[in-house]
PDB file of N, CA and C in Angstrom:
ATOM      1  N   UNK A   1     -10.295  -6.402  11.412  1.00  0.00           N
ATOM      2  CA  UNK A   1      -9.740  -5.250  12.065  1.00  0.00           C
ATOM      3  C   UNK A   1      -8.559  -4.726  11.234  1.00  0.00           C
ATOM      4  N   UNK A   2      -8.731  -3.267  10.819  1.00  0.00           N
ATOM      5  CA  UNK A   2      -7.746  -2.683  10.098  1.00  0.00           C
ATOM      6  C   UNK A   2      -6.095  -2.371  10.786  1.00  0.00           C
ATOM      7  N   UNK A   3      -5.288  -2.503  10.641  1.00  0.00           N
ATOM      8  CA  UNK A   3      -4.069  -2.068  11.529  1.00  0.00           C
ATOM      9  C   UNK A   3      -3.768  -0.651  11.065  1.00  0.00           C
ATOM     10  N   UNK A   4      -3.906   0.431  11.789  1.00  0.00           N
ATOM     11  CA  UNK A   4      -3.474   1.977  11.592  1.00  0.00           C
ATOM     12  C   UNK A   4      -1.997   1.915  12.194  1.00  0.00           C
ATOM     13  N   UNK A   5      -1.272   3.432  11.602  1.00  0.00           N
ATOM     14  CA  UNK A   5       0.116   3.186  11.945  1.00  0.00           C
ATOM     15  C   UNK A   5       0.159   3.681  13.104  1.00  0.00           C
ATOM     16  N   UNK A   6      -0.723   4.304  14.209  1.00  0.00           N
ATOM     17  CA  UNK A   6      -0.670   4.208  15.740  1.00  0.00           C
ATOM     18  C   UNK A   6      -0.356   2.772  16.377  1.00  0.00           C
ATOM     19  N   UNK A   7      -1.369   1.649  15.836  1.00  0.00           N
ATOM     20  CA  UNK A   7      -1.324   0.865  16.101  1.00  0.00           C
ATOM     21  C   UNK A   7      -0.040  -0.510  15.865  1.00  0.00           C
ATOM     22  N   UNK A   8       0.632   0.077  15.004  1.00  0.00           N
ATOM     23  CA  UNK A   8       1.460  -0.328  14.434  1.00  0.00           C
ATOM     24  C   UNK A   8       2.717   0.136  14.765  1.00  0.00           C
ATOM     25  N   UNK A   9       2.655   1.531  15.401  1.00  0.00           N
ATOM     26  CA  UNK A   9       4.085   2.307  16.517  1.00  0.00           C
ATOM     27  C   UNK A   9       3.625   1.466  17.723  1.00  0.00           C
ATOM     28  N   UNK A  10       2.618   1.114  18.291  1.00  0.00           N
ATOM     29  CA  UNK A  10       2.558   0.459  19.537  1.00  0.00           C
ATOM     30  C   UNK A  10       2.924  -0.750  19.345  1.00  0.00           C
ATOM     31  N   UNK A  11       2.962  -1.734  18.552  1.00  0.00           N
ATOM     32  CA  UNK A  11       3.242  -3.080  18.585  1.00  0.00           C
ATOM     33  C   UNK A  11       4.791  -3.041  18.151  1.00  0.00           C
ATOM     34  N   UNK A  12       5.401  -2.120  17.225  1.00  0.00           N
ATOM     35  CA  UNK A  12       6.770  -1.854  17.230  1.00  0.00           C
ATOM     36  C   UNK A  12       7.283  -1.554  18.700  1.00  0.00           C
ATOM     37  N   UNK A  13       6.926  -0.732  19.452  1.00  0.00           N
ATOM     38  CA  UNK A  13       7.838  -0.285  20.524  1.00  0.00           C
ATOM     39  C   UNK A  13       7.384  -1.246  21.555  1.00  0.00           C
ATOM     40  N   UNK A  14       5.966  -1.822  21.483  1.00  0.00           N
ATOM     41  CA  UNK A  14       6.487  -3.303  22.317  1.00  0.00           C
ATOM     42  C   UNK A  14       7.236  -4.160  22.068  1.00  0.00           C
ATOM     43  N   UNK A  15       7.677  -4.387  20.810  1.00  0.00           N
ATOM     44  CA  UNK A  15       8.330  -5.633  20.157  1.00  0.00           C
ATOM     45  C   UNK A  15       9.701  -5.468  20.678  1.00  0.00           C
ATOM     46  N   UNK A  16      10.279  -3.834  20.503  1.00  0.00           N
ATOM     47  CA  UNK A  16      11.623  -3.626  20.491  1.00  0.00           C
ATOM     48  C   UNK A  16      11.772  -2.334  21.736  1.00  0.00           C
ATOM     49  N   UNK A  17      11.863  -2.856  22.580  1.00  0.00           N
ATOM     50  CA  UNK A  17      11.631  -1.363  23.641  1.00  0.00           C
ATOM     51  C   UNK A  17      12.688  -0.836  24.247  1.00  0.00           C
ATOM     52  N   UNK A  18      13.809  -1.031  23.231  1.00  0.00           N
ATOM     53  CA  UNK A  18      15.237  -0.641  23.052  1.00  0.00           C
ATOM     54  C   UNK A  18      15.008   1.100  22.852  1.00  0.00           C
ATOM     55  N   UNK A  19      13.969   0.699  21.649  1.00  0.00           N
ATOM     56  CA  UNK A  19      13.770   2.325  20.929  1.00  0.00           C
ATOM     57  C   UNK A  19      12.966   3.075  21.357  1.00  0.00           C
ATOM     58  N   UNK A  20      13.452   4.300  20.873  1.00  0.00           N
ATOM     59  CA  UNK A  20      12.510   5.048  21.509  1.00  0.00           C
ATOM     60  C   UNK A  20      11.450   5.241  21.058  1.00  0.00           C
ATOM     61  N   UNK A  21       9.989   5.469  21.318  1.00  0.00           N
ATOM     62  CA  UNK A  21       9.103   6.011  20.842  1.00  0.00           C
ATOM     63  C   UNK A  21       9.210   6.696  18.903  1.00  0.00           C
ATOM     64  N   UNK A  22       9.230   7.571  19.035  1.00  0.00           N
ATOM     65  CA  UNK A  22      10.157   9.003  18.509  1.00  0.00           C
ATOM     66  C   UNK A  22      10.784   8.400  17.497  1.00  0.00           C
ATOM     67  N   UNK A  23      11.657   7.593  17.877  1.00  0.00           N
ATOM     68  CA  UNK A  23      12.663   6.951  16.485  1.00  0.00           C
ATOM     69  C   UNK A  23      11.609   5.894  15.543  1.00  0.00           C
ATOM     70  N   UNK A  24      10.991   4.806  16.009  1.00  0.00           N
ATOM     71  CA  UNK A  24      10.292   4.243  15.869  1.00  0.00           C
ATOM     72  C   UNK A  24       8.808   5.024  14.836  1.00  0.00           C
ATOM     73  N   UNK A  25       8.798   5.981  15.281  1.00  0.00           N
ATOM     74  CA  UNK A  25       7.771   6.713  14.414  1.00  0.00           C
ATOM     75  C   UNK A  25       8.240   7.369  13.183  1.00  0.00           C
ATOM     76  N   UNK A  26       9.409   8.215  13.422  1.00  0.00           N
ATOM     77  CA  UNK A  26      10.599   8.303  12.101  1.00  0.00           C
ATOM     78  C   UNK A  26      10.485   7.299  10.993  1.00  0.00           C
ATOM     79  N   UNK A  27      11.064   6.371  11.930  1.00  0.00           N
ATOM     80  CA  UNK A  27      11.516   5.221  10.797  1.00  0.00           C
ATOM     81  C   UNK A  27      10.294   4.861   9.918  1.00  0.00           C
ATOM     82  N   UNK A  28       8.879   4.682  10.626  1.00  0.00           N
ATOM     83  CA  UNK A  28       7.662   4.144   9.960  1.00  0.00           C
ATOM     84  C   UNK A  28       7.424   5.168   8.503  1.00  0.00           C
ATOM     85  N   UNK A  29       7.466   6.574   9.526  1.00  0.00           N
ATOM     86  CA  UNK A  29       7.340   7.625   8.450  1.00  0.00           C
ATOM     87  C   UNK A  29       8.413   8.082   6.978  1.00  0.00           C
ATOM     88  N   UNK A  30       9.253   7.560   7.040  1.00  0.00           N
ATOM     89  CA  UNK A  30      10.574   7.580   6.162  1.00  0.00           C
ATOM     90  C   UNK A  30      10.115   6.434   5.591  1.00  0.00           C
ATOM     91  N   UNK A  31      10.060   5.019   5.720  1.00  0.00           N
ATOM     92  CA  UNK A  31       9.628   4.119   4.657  1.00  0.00           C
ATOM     93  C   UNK A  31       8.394   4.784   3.995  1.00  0.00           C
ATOM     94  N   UNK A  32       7.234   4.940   4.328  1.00  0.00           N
ATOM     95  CA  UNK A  32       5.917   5.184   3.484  1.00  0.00           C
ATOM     96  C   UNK A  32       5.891   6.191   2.967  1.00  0.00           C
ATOM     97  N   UNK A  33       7.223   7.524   3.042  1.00  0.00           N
ATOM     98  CA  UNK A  33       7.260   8.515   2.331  1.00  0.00           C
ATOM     99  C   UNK A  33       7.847   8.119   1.153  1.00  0.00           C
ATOM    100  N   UNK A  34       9.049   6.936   1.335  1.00  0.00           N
ATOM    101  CA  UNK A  34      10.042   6.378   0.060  1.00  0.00           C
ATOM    102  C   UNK A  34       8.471   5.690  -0.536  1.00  0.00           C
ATOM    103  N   UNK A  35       8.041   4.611  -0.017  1.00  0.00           N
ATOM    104  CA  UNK A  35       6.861   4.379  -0.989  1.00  0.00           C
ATOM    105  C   UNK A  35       6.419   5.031  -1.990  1.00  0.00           C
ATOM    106  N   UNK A  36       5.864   6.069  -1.272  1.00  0.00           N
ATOM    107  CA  UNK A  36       4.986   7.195  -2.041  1.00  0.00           C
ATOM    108  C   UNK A  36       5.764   7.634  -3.333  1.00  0.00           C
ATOM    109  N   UNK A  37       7.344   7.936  -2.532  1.00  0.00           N
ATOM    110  CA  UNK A  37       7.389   8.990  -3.702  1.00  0.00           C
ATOM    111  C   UNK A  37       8.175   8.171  -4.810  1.00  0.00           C
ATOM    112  N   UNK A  38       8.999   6.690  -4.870  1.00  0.00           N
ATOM    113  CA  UNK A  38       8.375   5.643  -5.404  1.00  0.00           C
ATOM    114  C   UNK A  38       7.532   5.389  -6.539  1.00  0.00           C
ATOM    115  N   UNK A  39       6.308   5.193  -5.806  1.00  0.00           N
ATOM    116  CA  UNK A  39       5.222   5.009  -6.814  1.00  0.00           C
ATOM    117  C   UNK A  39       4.680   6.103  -7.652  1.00  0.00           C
ATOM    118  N   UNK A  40       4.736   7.669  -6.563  1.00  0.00           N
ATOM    119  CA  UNK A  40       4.762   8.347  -7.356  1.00  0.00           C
ATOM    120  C   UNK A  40       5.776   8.430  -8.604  1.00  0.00           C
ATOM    121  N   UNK A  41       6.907   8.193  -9.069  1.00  0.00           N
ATOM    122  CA  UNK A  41       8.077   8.233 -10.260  1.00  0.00           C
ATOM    123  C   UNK A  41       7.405   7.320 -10.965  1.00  0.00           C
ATOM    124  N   UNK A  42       6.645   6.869 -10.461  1.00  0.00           N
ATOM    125  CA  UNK A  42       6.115   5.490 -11.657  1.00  0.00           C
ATOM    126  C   UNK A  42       6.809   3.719 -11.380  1.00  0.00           C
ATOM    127  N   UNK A  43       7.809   4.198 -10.335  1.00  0.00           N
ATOM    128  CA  UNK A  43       8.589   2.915 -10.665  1.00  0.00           C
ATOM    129  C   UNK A  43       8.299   2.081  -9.553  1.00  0.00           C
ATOM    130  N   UNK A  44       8.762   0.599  -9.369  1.00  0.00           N
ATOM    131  CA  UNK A  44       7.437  -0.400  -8.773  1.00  0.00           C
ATOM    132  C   UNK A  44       8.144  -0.710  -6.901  1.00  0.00           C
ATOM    133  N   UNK A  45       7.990  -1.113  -6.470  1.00  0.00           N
ATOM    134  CA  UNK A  45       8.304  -1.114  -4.927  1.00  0.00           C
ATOM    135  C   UNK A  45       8.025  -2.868  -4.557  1.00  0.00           C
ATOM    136  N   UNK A  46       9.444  -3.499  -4.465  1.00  0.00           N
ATOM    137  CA  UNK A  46       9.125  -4.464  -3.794  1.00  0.00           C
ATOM    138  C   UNK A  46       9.747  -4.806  -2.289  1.00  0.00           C
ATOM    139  N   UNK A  47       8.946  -5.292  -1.532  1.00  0.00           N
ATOM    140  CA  UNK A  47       9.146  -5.608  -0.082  1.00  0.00           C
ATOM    141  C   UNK A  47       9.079  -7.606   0.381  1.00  0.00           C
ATOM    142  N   UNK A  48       9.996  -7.801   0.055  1.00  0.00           N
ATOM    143  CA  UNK A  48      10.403  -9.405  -0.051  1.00  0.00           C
ATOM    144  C   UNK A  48       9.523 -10.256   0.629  1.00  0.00           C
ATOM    145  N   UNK A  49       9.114 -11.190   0.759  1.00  0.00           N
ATOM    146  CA  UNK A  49       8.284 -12.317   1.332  1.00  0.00           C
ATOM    147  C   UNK A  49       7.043 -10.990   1.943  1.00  0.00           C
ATOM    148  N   UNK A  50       6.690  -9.885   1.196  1.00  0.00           N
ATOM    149  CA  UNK A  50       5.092  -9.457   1.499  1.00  0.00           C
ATOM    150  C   UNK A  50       4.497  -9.338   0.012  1.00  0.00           C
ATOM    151  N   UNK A  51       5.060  -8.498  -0.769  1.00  0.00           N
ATOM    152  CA  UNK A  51       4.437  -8.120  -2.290  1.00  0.00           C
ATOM    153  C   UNK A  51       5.398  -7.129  -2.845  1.00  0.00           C
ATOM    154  N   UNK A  52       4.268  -6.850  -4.107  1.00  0.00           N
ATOM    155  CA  UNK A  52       4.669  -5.657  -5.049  1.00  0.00           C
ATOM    156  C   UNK A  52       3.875  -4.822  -5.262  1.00  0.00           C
ATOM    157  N   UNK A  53       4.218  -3.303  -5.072  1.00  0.00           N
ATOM    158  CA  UNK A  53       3.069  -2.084  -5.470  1.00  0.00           C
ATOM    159  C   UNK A  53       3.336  -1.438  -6.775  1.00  0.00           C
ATOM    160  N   UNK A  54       3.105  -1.217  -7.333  1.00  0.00           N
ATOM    161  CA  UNK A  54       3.440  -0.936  -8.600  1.00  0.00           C
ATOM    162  C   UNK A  54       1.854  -0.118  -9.264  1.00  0.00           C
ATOM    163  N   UNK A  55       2.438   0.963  -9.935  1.00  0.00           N
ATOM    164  CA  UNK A  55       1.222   2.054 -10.717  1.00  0.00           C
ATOM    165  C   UNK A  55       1.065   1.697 -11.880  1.00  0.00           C
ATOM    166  N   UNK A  56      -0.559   1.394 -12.177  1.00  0.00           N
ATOM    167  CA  UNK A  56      -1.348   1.173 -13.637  1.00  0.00           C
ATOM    168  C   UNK A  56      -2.133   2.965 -14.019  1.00  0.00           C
ATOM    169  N   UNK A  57      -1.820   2.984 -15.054  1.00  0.00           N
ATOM    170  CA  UNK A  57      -2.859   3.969 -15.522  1.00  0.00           C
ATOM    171  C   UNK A  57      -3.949   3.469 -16.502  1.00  0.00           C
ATOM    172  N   UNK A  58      -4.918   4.435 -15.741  1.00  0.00           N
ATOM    173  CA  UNK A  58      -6.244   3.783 -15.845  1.00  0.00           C
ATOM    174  C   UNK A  58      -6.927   5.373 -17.321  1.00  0.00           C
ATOM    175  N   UNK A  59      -7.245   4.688 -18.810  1.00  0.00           N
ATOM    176  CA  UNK A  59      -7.462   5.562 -19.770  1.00  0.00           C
ATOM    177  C   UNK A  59      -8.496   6.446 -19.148  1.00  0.00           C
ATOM    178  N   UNK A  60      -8.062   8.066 -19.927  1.00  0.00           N
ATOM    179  CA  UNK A  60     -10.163   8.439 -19.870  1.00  0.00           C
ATOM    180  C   UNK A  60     -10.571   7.725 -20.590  1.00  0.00           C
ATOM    181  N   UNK A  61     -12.215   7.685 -20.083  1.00  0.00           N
ATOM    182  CA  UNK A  61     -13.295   7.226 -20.741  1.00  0.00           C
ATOM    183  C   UNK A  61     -14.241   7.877 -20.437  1.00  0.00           C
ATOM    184  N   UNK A  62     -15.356   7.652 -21.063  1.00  0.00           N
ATOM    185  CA  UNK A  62     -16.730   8.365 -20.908  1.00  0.00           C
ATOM    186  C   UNK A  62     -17.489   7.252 -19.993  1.00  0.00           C
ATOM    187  N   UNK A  63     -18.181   7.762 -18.812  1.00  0.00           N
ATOM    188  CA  UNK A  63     -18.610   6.973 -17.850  1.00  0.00           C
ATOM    189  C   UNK A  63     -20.199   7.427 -17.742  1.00  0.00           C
ATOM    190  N   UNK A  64     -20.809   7.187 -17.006  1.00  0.00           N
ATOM    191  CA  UNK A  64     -22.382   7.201 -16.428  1.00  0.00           C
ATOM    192  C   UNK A  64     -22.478   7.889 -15.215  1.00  0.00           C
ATOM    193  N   UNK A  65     -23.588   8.514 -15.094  1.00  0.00           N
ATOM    194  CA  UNK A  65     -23.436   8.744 -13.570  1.00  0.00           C
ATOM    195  C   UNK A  65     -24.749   7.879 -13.160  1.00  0.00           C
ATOM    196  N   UNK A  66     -24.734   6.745 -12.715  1.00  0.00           N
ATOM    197  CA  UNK A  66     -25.636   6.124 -12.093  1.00  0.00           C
ATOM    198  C   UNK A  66     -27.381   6.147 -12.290  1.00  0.00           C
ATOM    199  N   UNK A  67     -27.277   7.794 -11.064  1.00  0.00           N
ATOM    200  CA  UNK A  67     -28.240   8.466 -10.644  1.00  0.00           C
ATOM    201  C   UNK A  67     -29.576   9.216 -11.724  1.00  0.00           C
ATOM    202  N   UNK A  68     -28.558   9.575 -12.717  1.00  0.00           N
ATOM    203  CA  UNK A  68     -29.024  10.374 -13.465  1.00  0.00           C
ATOM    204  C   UNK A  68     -29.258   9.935 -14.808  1.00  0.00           C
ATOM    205  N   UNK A  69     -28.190   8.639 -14.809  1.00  0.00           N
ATOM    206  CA  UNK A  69     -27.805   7.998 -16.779  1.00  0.00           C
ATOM    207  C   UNK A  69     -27.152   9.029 -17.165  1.00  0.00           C
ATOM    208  N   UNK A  70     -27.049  10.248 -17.303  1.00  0.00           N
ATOM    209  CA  UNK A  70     -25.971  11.663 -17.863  1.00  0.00           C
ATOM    210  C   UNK A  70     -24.789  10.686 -17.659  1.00  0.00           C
ATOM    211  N   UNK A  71     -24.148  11.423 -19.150  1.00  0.00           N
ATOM    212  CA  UNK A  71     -22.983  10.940 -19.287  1.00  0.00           C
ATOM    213  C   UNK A  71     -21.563  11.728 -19.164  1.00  0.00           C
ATOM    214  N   UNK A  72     -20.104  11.315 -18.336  1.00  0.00           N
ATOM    215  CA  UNK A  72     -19.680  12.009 -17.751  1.00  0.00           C
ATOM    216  C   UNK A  72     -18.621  11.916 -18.055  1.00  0.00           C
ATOM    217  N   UNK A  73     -17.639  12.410 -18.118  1.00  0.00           N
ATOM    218  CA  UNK A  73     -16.028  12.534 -18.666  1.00  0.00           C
ATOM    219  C   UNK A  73     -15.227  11.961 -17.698  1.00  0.00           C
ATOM    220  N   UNK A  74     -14.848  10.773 -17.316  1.00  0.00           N
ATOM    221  CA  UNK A  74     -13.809  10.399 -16.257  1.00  0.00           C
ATOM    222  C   UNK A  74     -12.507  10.769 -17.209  1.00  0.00           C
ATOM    223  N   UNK A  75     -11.437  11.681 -16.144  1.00  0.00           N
ATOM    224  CA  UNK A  75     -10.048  11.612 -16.979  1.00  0.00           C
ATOM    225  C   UNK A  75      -9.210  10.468 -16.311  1.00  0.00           C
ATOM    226  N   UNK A  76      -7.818  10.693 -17.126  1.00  0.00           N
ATOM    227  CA  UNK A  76      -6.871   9.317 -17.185  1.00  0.00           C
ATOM    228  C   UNK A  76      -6.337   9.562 -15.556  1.00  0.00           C
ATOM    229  N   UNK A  77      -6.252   8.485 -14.961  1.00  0.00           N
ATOM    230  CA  UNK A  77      -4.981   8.582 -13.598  1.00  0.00           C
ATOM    231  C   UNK A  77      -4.573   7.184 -13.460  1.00  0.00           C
ATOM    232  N   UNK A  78      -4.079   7.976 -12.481  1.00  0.00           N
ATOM    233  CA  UNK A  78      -2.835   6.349 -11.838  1.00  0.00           C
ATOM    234  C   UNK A  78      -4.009   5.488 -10.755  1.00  0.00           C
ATOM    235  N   UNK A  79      -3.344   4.529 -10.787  1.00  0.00           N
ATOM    236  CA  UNK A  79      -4.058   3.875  -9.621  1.00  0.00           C
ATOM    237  C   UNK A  79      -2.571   2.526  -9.584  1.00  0.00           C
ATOM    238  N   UNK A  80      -2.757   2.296  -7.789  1.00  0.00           N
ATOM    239  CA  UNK A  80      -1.789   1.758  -7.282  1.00  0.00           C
ATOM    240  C   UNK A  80      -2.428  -0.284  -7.279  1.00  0.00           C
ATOM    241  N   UNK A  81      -1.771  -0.732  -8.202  1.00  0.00           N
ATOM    242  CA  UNK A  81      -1.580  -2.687  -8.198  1.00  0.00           C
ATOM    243  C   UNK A  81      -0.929  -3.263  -7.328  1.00  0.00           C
ATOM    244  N   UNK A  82      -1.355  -3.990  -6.503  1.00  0.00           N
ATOM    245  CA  UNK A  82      -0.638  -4.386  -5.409  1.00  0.00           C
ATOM    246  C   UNK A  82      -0.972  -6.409  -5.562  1.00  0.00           C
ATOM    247  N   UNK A  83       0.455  -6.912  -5.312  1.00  0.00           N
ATOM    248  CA  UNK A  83       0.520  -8.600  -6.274  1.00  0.00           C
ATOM    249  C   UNK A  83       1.136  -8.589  -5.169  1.00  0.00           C
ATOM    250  N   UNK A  84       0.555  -9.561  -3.588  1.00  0.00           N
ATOM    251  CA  UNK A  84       1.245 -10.354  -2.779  1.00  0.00           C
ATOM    252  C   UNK A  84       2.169 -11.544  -2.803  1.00  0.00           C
ATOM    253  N   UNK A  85       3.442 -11.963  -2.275  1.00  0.00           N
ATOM    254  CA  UNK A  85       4.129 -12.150  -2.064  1.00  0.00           C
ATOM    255  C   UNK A  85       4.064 -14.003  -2.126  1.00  0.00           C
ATOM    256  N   UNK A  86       4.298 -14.796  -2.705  1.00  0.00           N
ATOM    257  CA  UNK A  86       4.115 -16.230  -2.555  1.00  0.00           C
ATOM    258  C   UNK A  86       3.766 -16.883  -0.960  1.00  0.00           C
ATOM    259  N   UNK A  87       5.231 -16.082  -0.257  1.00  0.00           N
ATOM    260  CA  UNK A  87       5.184 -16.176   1.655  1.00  0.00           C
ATOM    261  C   UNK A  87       3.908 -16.203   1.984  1.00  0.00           C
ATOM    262  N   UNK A  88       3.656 -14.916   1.622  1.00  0.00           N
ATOM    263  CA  UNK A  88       2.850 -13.746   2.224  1.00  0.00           C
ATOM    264  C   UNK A  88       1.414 -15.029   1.730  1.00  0.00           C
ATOM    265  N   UNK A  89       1.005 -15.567   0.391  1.00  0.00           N
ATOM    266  CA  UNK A  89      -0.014 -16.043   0.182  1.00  0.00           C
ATOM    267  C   UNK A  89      -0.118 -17.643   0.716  1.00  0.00           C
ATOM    268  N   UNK A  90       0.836 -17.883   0.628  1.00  0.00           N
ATOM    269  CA  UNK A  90       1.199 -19.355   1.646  1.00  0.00           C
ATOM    270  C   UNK A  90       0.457 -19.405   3.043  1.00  0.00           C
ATOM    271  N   UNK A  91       0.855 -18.332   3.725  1.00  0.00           N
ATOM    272  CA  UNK A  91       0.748 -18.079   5.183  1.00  0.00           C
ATOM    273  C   UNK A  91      -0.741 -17.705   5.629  1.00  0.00           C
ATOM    274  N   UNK A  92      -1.195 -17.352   4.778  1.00  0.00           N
ATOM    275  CA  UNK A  92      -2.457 -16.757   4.552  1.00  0.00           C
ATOM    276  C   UNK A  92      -4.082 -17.549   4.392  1.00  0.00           C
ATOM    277  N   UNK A  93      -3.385 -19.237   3.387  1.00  0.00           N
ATOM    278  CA  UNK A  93      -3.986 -20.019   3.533  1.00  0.00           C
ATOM    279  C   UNK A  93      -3.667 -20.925   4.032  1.00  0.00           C
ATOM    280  N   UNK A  94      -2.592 -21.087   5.178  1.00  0.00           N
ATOM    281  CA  UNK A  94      -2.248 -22.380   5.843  1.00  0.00           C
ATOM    282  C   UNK A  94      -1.465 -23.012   5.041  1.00  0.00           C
ATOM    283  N   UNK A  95      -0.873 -23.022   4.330  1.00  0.00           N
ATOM    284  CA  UNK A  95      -0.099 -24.052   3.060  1.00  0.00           C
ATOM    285  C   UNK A  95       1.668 -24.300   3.727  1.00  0.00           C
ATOM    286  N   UNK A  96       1.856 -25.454   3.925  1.00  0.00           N
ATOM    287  CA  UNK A  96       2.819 -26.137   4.314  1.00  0.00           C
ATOM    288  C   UNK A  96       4.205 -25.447   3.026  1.00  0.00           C
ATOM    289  N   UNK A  97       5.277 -24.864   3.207  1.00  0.00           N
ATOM    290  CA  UNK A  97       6.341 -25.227   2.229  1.00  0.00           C
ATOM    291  C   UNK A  97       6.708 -25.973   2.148  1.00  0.00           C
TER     292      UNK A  97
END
């Protein structure tokens, strides 16, 4: 089961039902915008005992199209590397510290 950030404002404002709704959705939305724009600059994002996101660029190359065998021009982009957290991989397989 995937966690969406609906689902993820509901388990926040159960956790803490100090806050309001409203603020709680702010706040979610203000971190994943710093993410973004972040990774967009190129530069890497770490979040302590979860991981690291950090952007690889991926060369053009000349690719295939499957369907057809025709051969196709992929250009260069970013793509987002994401290296979990020791915690984070500990917890994940049961592993005692």
């Amino acid at each position: 089961m995937a966690i969406v950030k609906s689902k993820l404002l509901k388990q926040l404002s159960k956790n803490y039902p100090n806050f309001l709704k409203k603020d709680l959705e702010k706040f979610i939305n203000i971190i994943l915008e710093e993410i973004k724009k972040t990774l967009k600059r190129g530069e890497r994002v770490e979040l302590r005992g979860f991981g690291i996101f950090s952007t690889n660029i991926q060369k053009a190359r000349i690719s295939r199209n499957p369907k057809t065998g025709e051969k196709v021009h992929t250009p260069q982009k970013k793509t987002i590397h994401f290296k979990m957290a020791k915690d984070l991989f500990k917890k994940l397989n049961d592993e005692k510290e």
